[in-house]
C-alpha atoms as a PDB file:
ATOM      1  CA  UNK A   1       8.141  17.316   1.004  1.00  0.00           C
ATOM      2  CA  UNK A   2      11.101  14.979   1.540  1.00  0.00           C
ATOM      3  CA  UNK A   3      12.844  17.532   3.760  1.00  0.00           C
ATOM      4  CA  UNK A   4       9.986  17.535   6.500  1.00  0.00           C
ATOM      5  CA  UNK A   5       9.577  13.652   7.126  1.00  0.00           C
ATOM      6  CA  UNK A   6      10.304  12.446  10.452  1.00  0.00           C
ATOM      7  CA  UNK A   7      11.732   9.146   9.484  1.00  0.00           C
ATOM      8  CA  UNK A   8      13.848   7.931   6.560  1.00  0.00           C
ATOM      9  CA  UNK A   9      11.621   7.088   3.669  1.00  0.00           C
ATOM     10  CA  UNK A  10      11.929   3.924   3.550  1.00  0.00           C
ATOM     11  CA  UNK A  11      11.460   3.775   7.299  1.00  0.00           C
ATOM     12  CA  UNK A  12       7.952   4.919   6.607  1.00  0.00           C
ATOM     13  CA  UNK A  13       4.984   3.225   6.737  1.00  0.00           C
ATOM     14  CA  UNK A  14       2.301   2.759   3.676  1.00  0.00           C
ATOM     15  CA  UNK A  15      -0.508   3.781   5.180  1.00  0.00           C
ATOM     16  CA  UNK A  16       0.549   7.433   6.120  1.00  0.00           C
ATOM     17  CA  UNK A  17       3.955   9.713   6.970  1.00  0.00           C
ATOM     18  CA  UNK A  18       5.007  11.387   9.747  1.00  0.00           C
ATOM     19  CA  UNK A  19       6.347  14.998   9.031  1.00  0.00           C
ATOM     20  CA  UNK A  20       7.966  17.531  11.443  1.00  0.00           C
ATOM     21  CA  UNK A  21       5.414  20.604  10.293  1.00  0.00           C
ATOM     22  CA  UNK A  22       2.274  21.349  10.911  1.00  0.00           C
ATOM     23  CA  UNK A  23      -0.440  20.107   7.609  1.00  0.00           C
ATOM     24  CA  UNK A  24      -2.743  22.531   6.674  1.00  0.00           C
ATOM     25  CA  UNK A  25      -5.686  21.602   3.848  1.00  0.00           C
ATOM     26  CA  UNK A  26      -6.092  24.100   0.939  1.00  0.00           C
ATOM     27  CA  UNK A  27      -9.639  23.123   0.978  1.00  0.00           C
ATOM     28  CA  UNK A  28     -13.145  22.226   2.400  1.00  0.00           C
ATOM     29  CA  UNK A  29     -13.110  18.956   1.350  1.00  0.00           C
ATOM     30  CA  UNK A  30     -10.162  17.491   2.094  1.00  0.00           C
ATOM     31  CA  UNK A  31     -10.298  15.772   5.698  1.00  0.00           C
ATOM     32  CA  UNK A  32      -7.053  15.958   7.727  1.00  0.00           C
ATOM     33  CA  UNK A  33      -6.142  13.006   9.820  1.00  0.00           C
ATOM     34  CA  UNK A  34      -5.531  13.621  13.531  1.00  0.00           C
ATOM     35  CA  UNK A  35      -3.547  12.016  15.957  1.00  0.00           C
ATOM     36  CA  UNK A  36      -4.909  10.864  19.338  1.00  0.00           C
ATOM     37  CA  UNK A  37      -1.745  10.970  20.924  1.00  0.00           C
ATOM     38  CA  UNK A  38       0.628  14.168  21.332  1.00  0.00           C
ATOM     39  CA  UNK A  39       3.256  14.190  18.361  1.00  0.00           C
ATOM     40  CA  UNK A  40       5.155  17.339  17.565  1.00  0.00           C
ATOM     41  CA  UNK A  41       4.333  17.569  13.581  1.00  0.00           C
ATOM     42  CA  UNK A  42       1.430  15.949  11.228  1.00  0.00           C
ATOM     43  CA  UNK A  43       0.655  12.471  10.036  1.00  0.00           C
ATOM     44  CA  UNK A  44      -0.530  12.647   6.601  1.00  0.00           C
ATOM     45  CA  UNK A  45      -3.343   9.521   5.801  1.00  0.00           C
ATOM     46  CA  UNK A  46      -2.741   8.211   2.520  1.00  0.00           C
ATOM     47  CA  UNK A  47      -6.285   5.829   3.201  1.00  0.00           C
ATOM     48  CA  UNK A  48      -8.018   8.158   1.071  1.00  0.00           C
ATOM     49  CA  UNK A  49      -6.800   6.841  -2.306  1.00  0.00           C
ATOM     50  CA  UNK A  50      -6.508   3.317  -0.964  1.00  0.00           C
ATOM     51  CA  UNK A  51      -9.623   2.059  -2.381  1.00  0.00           C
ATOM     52  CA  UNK A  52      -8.606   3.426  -6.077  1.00  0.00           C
ATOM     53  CA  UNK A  53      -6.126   0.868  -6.187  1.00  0.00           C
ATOM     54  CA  UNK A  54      -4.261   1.349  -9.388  1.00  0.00           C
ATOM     55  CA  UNK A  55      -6.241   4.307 -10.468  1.00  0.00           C
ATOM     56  CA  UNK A  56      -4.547   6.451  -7.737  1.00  0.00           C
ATOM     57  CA  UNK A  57      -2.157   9.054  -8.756  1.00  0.00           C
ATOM     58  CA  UNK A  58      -0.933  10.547  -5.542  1.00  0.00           C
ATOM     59  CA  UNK A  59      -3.016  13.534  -5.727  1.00  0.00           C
ATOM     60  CA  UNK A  60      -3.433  14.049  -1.746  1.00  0.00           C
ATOM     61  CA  UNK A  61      -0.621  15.861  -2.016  1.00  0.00           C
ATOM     62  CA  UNK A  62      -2.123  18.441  -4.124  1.00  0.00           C
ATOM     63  CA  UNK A  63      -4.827  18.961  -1.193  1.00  0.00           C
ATOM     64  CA  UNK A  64      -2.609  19.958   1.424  1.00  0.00           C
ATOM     65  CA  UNK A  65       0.385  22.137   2.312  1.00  0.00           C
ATOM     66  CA  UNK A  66       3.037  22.527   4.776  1.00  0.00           C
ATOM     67  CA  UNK A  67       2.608  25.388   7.298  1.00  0.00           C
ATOM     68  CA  UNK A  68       6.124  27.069   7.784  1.00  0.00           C
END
């Protein structure tokens, strides 16, 4: 996924990541994060494994995928 962020990775912030493609969920239950403003790409939210603290793996990114 490195090759669609927006910003340097270490220019990114915590909380989410700015990519230049379009994120598309692979399922019903996974609730996409959507900008107010007009930004050409996707901001992907990484609040949703915030409150596992150190029992989050980083799965979001199994929930999503990059529309080419």
């Amino acid at each position: 996924m490195q090759q669609y962020l927006f910003h340097k990775i270490e220019d990114q912030p915590y909380l989410c990541t700015l990519v230049n493609k379009k994120v598309i969920k692979k399922d019903k239950n996974t609730i996409l994060y959507q900008s107010r403003a007009d930004i050409s790409g996707s901001v992907v939210c990484h609040l949703g494994e915030v409150h596992l603290k150190r029992k989050a793996k980083g799965k979001i990114i199994n929930s999503i995928k990059i529309q080419e």
